[in-house]
C-alpha atoms as a PDB file:
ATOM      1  CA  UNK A   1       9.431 -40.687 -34.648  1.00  0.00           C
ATOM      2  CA  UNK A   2       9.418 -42.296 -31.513  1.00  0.00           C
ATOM      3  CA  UNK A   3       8.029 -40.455 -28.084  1.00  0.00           C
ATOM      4  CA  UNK A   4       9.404 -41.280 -24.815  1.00  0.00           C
ATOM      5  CA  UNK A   5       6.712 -42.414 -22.296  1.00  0.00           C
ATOM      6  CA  UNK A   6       7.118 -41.708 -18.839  1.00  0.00           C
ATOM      7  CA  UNK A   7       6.514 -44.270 -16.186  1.00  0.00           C
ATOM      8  CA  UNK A   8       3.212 -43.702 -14.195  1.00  0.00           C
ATOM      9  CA  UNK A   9       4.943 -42.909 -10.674  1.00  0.00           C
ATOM     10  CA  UNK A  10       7.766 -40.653 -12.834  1.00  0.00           C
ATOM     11  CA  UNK A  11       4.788 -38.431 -14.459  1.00  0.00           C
ATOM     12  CA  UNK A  12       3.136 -38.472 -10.971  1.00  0.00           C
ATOM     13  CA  UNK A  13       6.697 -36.661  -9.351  1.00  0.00           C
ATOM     14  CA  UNK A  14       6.704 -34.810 -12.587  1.00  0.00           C
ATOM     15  CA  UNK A  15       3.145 -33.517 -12.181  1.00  0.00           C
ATOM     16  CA  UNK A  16       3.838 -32.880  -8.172  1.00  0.00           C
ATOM     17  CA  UNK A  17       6.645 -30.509  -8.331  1.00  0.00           C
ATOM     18  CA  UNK A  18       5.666 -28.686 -11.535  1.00  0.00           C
ATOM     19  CA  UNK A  19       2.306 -28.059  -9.338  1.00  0.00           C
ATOM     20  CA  UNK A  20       3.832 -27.192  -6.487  1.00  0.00           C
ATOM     21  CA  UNK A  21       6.563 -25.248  -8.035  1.00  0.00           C
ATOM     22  CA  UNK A  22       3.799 -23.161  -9.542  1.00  0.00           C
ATOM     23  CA  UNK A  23       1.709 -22.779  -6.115  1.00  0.00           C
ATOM     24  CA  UNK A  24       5.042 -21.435  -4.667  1.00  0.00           C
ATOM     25  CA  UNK A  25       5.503 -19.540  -7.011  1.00  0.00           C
ATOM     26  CA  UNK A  26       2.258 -17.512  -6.718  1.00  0.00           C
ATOM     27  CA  UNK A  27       2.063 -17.172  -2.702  1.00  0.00           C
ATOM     28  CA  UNK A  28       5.510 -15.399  -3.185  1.00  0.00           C
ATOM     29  CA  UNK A  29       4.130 -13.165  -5.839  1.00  0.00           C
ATOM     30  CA  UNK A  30       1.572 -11.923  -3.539  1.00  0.00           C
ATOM     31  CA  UNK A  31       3.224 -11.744  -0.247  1.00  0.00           C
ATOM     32  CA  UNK A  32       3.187  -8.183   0.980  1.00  0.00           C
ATOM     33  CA  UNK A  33       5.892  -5.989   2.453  1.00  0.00           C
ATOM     34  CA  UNK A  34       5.385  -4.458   5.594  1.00  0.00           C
ATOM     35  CA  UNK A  35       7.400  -1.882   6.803  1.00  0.00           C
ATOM     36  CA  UNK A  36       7.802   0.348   9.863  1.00  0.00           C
ATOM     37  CA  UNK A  37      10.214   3.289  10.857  1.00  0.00           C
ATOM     38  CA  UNK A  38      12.205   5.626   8.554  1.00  0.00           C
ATOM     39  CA  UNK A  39      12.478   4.474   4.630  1.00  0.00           C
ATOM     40  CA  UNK A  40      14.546   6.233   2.424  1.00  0.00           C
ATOM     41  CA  UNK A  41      14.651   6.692  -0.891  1.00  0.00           C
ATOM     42  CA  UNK A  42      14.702   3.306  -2.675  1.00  0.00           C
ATOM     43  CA  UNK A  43      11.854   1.180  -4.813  1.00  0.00           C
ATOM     44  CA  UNK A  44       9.787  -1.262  -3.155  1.00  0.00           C
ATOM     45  CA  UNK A  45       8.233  -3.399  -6.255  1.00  0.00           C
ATOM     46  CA  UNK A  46       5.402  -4.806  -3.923  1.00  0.00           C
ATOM     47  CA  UNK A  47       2.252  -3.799  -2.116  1.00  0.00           C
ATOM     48  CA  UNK A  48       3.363  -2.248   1.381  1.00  0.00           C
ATOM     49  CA  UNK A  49       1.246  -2.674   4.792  1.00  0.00           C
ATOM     50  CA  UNK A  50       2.126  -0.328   7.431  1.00  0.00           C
ATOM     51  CA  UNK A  51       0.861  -3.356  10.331  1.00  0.00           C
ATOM     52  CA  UNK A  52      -1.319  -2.375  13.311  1.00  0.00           C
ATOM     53  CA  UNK A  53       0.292   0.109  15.725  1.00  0.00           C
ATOM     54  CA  UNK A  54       3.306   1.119  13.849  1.00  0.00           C
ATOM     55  CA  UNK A  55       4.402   4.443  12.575  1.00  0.00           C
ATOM     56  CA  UNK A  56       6.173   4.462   9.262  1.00  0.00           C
ATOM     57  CA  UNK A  57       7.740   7.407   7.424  1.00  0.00           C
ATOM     58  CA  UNK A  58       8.331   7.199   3.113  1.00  0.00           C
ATOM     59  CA  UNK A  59      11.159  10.366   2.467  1.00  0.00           C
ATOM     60  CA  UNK A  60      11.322   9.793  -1.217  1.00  0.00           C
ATOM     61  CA  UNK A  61      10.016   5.992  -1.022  1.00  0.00           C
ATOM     62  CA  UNK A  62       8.678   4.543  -4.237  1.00  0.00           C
ATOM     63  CA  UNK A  63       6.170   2.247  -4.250  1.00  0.00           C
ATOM     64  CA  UNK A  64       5.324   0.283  -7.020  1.00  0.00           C
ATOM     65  CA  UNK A  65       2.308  -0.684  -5.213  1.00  0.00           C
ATOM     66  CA  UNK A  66      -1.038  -0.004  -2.938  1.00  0.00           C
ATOM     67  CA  UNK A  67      -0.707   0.568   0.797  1.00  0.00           C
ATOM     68  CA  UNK A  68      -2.565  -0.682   3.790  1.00  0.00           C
ATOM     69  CA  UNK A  69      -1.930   1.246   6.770  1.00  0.00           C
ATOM     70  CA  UNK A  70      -3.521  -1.020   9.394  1.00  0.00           C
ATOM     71  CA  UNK A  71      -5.168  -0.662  13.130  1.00  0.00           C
ATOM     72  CA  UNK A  72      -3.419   2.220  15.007  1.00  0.00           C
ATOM     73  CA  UNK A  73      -0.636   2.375  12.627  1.00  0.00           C
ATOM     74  CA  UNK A  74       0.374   6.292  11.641  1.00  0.00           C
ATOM     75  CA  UNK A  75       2.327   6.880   8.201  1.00  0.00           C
ATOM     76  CA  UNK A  76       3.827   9.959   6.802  1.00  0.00           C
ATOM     77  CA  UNK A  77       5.015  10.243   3.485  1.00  0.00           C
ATOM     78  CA  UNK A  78       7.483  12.772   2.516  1.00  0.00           C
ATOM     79  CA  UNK A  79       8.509  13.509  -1.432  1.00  0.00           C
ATOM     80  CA  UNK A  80       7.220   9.785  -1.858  1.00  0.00           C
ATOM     81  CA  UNK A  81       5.948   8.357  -4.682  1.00  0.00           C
ATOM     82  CA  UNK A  82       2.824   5.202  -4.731  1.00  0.00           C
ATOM     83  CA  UNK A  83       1.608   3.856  -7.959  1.00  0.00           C
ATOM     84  CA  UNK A  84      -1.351   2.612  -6.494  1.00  0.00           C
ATOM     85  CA  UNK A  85      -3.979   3.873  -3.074  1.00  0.00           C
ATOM     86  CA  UNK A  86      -3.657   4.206   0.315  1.00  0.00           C
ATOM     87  CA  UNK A  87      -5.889   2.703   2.462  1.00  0.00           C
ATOM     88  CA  UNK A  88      -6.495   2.873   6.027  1.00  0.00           C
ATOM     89  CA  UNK A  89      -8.396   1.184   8.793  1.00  0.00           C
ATOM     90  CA  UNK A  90      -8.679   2.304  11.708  1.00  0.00           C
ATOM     91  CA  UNK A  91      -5.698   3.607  11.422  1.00  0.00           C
ATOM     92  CA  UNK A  92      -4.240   6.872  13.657  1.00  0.00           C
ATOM     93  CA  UNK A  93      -2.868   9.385  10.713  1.00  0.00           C
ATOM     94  CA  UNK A  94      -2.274   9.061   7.083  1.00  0.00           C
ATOM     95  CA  UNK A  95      -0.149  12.317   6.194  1.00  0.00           C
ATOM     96  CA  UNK A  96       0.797  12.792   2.686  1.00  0.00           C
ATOM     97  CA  UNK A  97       3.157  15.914   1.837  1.00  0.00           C
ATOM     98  CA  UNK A  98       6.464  17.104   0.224  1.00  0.00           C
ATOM     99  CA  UNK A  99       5.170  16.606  -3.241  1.00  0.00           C
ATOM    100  CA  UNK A 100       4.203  13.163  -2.311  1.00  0.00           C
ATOM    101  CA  UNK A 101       2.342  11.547  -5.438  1.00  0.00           C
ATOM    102  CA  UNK A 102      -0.315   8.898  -5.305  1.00  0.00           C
ATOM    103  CA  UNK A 103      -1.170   7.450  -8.821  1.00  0.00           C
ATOM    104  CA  UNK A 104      -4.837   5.958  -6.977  1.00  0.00           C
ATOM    105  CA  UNK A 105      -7.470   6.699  -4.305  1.00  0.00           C
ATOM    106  CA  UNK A 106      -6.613   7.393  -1.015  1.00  0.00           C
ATOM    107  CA  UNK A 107      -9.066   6.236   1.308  1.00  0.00           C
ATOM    108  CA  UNK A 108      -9.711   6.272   5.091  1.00  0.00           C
ATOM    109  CA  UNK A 109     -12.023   4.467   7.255  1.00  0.00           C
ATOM    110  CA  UNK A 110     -12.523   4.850  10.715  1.00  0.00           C
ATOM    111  CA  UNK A 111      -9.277   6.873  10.602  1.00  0.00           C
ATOM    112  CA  UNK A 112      -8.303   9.337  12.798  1.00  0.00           C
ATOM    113  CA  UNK A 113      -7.286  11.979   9.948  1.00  0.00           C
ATOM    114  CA  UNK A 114      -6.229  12.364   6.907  1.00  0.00           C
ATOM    115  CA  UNK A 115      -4.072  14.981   6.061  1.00  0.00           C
ATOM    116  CA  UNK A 116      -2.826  15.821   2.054  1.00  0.00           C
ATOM    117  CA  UNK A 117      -1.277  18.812   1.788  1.00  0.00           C
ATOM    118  CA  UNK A 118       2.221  20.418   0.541  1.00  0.00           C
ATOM    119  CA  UNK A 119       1.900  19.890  -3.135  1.00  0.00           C
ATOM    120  CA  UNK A 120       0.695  16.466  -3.000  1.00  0.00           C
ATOM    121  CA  UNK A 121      -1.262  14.813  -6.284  1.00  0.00           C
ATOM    122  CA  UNK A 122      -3.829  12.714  -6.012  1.00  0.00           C
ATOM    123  CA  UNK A 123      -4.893  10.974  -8.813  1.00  0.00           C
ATOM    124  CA  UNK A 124      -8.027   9.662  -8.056  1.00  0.00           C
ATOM    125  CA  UNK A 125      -9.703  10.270  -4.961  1.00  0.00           C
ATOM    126  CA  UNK A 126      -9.089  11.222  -1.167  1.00  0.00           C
ATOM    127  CA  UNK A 127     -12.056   9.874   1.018  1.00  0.00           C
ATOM    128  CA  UNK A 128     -13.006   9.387   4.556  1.00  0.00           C
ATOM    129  CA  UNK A 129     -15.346   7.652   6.757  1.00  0.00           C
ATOM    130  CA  UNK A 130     -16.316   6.866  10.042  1.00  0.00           C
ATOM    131  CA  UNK A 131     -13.559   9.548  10.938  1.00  0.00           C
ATOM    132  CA  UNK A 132     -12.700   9.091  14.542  1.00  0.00           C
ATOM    133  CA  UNK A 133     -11.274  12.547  14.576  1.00  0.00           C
ATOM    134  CA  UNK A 134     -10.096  14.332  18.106  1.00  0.00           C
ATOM    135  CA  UNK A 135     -11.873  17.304  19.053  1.00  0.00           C
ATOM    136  CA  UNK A 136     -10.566  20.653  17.460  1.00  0.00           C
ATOM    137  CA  UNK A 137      -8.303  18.580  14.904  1.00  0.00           C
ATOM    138  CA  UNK A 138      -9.496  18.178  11.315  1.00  0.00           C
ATOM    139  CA  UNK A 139      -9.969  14.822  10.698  1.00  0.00           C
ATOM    140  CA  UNK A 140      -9.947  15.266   6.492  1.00  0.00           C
ATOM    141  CA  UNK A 141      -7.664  18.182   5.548  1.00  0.00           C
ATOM    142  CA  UNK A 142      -6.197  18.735   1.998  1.00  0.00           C
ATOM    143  CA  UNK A 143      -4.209  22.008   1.440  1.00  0.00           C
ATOM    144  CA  UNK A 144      -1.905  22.887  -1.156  1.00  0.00           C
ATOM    145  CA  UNK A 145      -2.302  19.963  -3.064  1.00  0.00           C
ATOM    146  CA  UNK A 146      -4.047  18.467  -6.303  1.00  0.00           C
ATOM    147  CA  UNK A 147      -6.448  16.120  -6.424  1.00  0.00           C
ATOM    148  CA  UNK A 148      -7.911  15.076  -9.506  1.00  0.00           C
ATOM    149  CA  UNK A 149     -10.985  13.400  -8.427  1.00  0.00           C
ATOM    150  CA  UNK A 150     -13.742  14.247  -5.560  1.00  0.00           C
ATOM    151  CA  UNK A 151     -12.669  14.603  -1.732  1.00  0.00           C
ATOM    152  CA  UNK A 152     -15.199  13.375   0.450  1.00  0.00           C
END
């Protein structure tokens, strides 16, 4: 049986866009999508940020995912659904309700409030620190709603 032996500059190309092929490959596979304003009900099969400043609102949004709700940014989530957490950083509001469902934590830092209420699960946790909360407001509420693991 004879084998076919590639010329030194052909393997080289070979090697070169196999590689980069697979590099390509990856950065797409990890790109995040970042959303703002009203999403309906459809699947997003990707970690979401909500970027610094913006206000987004999930009304039956699936997320097959974690979210990052960034600087300033507010996001309400009606009747959604997130596989993963929610995190926030410095972020204004994080308001889960409807029967929103979070498979993971939620967790705020240095967030104004967060709010989980209207028969909202929780499957892990629902913390907060360094809340940045504005007089008279509660800065962690959670009301009508399960949460299987500690709030803090």
């Amino acid at each position: 049986m004879k084998t076919a032996i590639l010329p030194q500059s052909r393997r080289l190309l070979f090697n070169s866009v196999l590689s980069g092929s697979l590099l390509l490959g990856c950065a797409t596979a990890f790109a995040d999508t970042k959303l703002k304003g009203r999403v309906g009900a459809r699947t997003i099969d990707d970690d979401v940020v909500i970027a610094k400043g913006t206000s987004c609102v999930l009304n039956g949004t699936v997320i097959k995912g974690n979210v990052r709700v960034l600087g300033g940014a507010k996001l309400v989530a009606k009747g959604a659904r997130i596989d993963g957490n929610v995190q926030a950083y410095d972020s204004h509001t994080v308001d889960l309700k409807g029967a929103t469902r979070v498979k993971g934590d939620v967790q705020g830092e240095g967030t104004r409030s967060v709010l989980v209420s209207g028969g909202t699960r929780v499957g892990g946790n629902v913390q907060l620190k360094e809340a940045e909360g504005r007089s008279g407001a509660p800065a962690l509420s959670v009301t009508s709603a399960k949460v299987e693991g500690d709030v803090q």
